[in-house]
PDB file of N, CA and C in Angstrom:
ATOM      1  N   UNK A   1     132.050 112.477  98.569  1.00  0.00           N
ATOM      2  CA  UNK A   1     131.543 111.551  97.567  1.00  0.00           C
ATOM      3  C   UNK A   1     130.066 111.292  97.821  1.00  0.00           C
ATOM      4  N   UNK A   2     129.490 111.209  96.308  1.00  0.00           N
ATOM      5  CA  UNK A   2     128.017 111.280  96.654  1.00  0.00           C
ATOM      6  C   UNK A   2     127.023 109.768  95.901  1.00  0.00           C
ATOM      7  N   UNK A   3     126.268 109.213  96.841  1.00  0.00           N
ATOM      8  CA  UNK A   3     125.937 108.126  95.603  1.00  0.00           C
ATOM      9  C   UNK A   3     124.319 108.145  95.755  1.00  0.00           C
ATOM     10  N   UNK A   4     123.925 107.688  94.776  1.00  0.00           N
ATOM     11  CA  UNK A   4     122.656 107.189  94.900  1.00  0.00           C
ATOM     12  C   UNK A   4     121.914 105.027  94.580  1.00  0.00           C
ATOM     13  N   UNK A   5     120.655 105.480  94.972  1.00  0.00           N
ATOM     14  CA  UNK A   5     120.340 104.205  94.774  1.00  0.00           C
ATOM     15  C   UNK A   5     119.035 103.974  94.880  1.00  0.00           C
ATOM     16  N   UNK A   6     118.056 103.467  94.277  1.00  0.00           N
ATOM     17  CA  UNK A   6     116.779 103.137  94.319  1.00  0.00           C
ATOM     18  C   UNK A   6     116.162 101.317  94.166  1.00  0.00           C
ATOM     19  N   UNK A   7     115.219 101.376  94.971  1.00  0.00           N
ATOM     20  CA  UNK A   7     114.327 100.544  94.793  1.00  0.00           C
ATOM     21  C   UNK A   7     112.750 100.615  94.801  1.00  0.00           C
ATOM     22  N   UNK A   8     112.286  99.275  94.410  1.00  0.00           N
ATOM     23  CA  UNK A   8     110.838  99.240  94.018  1.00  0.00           C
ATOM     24  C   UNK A   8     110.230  98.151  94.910  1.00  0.00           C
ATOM     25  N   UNK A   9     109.073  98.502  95.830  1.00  0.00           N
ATOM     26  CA  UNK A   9     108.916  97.550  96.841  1.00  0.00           C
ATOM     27  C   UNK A   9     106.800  97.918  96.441  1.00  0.00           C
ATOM     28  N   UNK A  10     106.898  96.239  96.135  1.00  0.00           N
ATOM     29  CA  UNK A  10     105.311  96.029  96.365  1.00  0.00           C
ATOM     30  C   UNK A  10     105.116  95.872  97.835  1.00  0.00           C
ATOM     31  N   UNK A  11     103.752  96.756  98.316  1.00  0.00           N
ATOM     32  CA  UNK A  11     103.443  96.706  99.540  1.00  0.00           C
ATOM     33  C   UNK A  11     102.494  95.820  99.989  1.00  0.00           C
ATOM     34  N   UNK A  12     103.132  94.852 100.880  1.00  0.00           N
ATOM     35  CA  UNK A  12     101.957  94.353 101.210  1.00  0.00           C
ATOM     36  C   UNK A  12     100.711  94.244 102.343  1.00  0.00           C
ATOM     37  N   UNK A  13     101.066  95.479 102.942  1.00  0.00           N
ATOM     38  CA  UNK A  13     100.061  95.940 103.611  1.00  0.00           C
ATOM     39  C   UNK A  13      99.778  98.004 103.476  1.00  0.00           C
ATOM     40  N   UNK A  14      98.720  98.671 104.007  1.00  0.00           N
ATOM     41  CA  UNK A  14      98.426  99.908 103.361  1.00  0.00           C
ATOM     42  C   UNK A  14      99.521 100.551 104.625  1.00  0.00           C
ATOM     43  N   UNK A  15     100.087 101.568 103.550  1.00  0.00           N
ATOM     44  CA  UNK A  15     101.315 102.776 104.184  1.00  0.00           C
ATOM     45  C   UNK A  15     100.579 103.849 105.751  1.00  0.00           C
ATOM     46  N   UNK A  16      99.946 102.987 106.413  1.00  0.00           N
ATOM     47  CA  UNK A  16      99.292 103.834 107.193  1.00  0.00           C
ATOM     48  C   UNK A  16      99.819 104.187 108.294  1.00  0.00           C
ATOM     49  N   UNK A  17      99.574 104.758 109.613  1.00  0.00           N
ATOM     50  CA  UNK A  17     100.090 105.776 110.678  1.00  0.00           C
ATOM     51  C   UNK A  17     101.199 104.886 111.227  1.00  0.00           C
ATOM     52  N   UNK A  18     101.312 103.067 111.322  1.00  0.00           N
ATOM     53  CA  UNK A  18     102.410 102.547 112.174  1.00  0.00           C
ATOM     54  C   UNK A  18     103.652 102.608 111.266  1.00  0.00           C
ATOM     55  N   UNK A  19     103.256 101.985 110.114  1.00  0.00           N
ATOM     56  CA  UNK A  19     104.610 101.438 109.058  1.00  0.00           C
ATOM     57  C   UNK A  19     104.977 102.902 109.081  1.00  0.00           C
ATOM     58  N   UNK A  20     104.277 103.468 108.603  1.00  0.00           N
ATOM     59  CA  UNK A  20     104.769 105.274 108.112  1.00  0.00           C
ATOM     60  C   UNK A  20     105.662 105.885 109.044  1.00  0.00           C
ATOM     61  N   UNK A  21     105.494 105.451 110.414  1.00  0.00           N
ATOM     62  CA  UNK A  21     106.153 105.829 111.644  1.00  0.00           C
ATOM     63  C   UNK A  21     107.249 104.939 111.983  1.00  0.00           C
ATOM     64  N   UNK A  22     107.553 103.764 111.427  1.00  0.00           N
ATOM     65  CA  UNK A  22     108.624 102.801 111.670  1.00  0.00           C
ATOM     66  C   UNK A  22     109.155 103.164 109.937  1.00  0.00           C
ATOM     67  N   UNK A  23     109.145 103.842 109.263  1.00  0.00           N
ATOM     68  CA  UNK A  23     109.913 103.871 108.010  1.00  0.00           C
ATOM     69  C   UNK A  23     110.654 105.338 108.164  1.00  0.00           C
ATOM     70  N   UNK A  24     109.959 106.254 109.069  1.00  0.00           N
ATOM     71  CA  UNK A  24     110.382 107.547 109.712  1.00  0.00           C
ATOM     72  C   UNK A  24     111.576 107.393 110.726  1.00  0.00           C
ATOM     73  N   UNK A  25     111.991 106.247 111.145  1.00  0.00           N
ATOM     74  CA  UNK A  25     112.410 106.353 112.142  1.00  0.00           C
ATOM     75  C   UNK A  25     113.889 105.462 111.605  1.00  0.00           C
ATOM     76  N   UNK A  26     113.493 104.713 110.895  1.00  0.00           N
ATOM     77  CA  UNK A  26     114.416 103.800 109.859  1.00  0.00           C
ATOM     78  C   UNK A  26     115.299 104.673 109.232  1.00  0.00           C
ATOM     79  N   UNK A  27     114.509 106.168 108.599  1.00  0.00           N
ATOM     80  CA  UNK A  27     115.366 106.760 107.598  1.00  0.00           C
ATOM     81  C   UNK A  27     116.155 107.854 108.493  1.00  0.00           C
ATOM     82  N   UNK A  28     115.613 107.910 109.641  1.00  0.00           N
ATOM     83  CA  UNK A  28     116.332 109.244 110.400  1.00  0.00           C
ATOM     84  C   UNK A  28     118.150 108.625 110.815  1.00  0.00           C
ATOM     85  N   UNK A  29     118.227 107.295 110.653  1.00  0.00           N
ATOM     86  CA  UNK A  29     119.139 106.655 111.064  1.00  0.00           C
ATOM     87  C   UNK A  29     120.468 106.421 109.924  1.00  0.00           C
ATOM     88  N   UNK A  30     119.940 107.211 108.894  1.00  0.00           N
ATOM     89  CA  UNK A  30     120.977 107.335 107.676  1.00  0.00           C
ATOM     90  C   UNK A  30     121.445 108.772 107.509  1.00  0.00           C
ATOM     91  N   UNK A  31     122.469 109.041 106.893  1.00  0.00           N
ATOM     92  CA  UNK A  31     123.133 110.801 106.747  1.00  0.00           C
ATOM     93  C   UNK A  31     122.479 111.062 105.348  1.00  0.00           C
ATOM     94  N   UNK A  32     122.117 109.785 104.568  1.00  0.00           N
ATOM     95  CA  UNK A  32     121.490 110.296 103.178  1.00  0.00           C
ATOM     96  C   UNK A  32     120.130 110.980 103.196  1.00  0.00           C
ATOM     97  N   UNK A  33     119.866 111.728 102.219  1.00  0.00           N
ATOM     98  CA  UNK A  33     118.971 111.708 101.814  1.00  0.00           C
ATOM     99  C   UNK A  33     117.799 111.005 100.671  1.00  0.00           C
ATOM    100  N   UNK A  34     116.520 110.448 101.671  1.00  0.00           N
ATOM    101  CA  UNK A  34     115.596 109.637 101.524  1.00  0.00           C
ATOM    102  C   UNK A  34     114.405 109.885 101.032  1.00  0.00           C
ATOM    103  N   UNK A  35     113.999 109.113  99.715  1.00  0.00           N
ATOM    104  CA  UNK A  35     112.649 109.674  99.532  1.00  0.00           C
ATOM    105  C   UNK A  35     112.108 108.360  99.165  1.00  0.00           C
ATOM    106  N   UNK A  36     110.494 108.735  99.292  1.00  0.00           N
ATOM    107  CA  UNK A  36     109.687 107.704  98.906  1.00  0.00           C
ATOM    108  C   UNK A  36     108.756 108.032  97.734  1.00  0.00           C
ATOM    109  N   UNK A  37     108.830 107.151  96.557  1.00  0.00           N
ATOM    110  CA  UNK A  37     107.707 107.701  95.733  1.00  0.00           C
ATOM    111  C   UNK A  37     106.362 106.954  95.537  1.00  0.00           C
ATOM    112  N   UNK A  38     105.292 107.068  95.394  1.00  0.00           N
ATOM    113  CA  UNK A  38     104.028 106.493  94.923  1.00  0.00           C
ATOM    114  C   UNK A  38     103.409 107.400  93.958  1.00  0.00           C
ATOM    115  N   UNK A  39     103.072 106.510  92.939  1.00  0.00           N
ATOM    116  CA  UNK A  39     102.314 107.265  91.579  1.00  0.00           C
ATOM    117  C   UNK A  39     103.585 108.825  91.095  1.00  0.00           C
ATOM    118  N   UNK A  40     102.151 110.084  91.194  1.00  0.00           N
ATOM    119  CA  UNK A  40     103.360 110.762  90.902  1.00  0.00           C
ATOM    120  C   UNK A  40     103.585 111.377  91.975  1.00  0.00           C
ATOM    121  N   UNK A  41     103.721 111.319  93.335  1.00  0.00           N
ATOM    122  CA  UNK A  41     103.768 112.376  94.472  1.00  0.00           C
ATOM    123  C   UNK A  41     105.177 111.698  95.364  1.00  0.00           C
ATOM    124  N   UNK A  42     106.029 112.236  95.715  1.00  0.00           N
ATOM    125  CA  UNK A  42     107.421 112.613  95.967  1.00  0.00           C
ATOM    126  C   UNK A  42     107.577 112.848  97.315  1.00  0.00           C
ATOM    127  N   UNK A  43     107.427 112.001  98.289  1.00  0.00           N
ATOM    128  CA  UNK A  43     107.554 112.836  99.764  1.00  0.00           C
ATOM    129  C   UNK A  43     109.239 112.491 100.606  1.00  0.00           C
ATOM    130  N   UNK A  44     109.649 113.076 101.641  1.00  0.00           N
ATOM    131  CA  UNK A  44     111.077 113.093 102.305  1.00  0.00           C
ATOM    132  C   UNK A  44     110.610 111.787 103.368  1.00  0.00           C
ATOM    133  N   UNK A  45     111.285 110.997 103.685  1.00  0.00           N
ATOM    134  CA  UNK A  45     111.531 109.727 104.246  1.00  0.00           C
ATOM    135  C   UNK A  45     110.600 110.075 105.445  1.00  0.00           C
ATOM    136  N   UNK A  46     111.477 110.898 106.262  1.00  0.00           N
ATOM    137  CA  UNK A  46     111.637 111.356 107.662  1.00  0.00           C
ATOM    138  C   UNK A  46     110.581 112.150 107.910  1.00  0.00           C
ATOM    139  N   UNK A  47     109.538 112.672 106.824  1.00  0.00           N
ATOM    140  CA  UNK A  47     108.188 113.356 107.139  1.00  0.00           C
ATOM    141  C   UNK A  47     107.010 111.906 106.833  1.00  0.00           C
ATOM    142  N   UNK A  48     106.571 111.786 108.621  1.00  0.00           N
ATOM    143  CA  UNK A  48     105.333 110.832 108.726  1.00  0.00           C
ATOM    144  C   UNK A  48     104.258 111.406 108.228  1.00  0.00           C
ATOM    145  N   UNK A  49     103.752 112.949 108.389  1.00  0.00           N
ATOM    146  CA  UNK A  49     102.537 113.267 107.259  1.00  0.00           C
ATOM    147  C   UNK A  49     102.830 112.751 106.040  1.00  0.00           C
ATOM    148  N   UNK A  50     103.884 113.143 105.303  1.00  0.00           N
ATOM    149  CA  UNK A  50     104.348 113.318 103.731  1.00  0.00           C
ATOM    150  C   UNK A  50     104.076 111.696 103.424  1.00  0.00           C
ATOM    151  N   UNK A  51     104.941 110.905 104.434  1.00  0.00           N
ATOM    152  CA  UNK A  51     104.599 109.612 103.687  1.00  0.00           C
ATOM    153  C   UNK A  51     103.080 109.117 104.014  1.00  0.00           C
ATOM    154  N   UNK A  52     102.328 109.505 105.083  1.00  0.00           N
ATOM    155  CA  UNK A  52     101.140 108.754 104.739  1.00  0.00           C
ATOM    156  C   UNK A  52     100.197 109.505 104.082  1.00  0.00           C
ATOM    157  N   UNK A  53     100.708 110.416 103.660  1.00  0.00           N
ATOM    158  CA  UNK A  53      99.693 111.288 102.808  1.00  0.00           C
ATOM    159  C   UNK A  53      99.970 110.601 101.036  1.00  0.00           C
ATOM    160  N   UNK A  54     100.860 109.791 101.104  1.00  0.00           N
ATOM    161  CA  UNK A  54     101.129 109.167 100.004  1.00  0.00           C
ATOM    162  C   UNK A  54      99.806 108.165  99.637  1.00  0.00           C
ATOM    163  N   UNK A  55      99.233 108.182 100.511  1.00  0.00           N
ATOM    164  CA  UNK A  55      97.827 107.446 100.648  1.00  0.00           C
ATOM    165  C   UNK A  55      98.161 105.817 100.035  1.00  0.00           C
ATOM    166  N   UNK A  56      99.619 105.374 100.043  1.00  0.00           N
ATOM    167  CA  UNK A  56      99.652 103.998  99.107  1.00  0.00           C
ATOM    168  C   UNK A  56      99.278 102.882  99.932  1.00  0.00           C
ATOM    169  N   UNK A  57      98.331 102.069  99.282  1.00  0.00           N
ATOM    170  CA  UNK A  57      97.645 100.586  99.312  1.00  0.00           C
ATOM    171  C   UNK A  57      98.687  99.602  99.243  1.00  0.00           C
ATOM    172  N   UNK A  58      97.728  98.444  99.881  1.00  0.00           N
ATOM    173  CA  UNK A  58      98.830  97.502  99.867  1.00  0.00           C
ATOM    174  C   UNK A  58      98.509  97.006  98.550  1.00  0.00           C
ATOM    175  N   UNK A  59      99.679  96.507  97.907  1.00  0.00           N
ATOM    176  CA  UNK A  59      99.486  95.591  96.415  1.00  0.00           C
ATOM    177  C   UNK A  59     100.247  96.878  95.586  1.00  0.00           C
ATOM    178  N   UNK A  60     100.234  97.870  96.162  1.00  0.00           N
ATOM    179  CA  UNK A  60     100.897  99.145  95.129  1.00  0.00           C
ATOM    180  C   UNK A  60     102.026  98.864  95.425  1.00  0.00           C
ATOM    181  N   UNK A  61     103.000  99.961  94.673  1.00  0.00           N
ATOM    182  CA  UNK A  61     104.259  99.894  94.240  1.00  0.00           C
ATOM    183  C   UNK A  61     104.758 101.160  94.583  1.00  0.00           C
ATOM    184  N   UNK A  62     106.003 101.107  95.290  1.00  0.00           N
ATOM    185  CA  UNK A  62     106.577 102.598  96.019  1.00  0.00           C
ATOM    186  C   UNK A  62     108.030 102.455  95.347  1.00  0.00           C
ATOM    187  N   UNK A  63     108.727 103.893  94.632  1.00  0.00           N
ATOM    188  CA  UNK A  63     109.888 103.369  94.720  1.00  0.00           C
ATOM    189  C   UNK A  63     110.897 104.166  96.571  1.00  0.00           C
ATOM    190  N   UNK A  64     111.868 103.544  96.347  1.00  0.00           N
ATOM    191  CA  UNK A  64     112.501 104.242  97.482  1.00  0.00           C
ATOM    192  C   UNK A  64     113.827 104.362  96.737  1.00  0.00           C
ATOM    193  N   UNK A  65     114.306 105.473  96.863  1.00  0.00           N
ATOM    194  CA  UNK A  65     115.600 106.126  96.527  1.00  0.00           C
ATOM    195  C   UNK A  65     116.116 107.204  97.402  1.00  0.00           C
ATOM    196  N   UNK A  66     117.454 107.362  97.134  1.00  0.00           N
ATOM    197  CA  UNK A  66     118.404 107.962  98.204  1.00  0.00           C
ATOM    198  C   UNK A  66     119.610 108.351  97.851  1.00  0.00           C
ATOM    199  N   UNK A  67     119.908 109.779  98.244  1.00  0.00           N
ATOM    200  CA  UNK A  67     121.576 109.846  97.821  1.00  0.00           C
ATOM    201  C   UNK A  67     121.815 110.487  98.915  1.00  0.00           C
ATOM    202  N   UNK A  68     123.198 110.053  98.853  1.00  0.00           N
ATOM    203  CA  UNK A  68     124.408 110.243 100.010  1.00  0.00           C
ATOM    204  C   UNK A  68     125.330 109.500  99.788  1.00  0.00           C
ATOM    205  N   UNK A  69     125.398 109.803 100.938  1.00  0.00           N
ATOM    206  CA  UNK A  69     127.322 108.494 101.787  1.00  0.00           C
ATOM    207  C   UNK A  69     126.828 107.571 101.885  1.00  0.00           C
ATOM    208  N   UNK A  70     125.320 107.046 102.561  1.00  0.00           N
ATOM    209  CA  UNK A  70     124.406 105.536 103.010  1.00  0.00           C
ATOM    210  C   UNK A  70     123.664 106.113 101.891  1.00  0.00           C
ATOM    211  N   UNK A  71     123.800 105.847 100.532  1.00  0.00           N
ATOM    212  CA  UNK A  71     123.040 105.791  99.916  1.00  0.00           C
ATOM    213  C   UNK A  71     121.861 104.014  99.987  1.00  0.00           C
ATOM    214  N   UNK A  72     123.001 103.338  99.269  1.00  0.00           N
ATOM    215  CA  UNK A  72     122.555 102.153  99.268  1.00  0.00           C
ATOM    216  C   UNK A  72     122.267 101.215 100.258  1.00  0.00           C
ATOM    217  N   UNK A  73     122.610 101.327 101.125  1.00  0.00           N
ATOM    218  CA  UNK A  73     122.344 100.900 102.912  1.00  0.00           C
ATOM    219  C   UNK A  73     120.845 101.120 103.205  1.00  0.00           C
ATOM    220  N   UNK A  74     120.608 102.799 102.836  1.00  0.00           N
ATOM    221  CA  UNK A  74     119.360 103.310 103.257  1.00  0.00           C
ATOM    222  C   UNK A  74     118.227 102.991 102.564  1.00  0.00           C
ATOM    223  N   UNK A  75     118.163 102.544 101.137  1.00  0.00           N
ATOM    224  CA  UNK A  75     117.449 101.885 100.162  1.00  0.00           C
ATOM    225  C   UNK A  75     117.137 100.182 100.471  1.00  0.00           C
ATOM    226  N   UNK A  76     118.174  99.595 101.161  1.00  0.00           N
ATOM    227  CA  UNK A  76     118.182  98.303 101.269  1.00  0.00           C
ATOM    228  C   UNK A  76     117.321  98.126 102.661  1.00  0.00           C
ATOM    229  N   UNK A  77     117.589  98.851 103.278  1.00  0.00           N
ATOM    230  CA  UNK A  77     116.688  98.835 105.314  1.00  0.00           C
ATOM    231  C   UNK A  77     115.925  99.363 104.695  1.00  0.00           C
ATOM    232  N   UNK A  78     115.570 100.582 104.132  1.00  0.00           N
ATOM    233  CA  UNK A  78     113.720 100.966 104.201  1.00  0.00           C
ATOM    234  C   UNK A  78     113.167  99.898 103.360  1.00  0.00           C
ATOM    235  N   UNK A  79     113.605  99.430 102.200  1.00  0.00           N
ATOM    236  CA  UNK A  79     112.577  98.705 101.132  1.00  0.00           C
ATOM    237  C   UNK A  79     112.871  97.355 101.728  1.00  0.00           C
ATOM    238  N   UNK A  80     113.560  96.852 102.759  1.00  0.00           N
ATOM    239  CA  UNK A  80     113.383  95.531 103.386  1.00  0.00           C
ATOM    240  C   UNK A  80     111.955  95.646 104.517  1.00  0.00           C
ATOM    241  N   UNK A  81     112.029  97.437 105.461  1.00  0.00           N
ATOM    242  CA  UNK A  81     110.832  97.097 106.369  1.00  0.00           C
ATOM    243  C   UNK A  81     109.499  97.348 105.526  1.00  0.00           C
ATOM    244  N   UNK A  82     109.505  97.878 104.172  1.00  0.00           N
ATOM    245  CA  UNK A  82     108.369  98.115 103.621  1.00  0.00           C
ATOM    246  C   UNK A  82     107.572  97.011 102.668  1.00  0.00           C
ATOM    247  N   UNK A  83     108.593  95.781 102.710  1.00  0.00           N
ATOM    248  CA  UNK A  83     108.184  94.699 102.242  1.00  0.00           C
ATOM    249  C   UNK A  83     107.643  93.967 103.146  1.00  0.00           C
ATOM    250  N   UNK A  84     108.513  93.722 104.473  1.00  0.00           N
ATOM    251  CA  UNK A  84     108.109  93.071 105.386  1.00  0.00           C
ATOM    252  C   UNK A  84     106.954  92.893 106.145  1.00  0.00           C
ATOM    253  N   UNK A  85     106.605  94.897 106.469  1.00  0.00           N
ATOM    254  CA  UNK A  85     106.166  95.228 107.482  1.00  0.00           C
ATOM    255  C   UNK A  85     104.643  94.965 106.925  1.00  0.00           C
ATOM    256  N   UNK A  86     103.167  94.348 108.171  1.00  0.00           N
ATOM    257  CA  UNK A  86     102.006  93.847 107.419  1.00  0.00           C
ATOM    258  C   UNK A  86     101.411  94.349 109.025  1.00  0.00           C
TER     259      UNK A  86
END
């Protein structure tokens, strides 16, 4: 069985080398598969280039979506540390 699930998280600080590396490490901990989006560019959770090459600012808008078995688990922990994290 397969599910998905997305969210939309304003950032409030810029997606740079720490968060990018604590959101890498967040998603390695799910069986789903994780992505992060900004504007139009599409990167895999678990790649720290991919997401900080997303170059996103704080005040922007990322969605995070995921399918699997932890679909919705994995949407709820990343877009909780990507709100949080400053």
């Amino acid at each position: 069985m397969s599910a998905s699930s997305e969210a939309t998280v304003v950032l409030p600080a810029d997606l740079h080398a720490r968060p990018a590396g604590a959101l890498v490490r967040a998603a390695a901990g799910f069986t789903s598969t994780v992505e992060i989006t900004a504007g139009e560019r599409r990167v895999n959770a678990r790649s720290v280039l991919g997401v900080m090459g997303l170059n996103a600012r704080a005040g922007s808008s990322v969605v995070v979506s995921a399918t699997g078995a932890d679909a919705a688990d994995a949407v709820s922990a990343l877009a909780a540390l990507l709100a949080e994290y400053e």
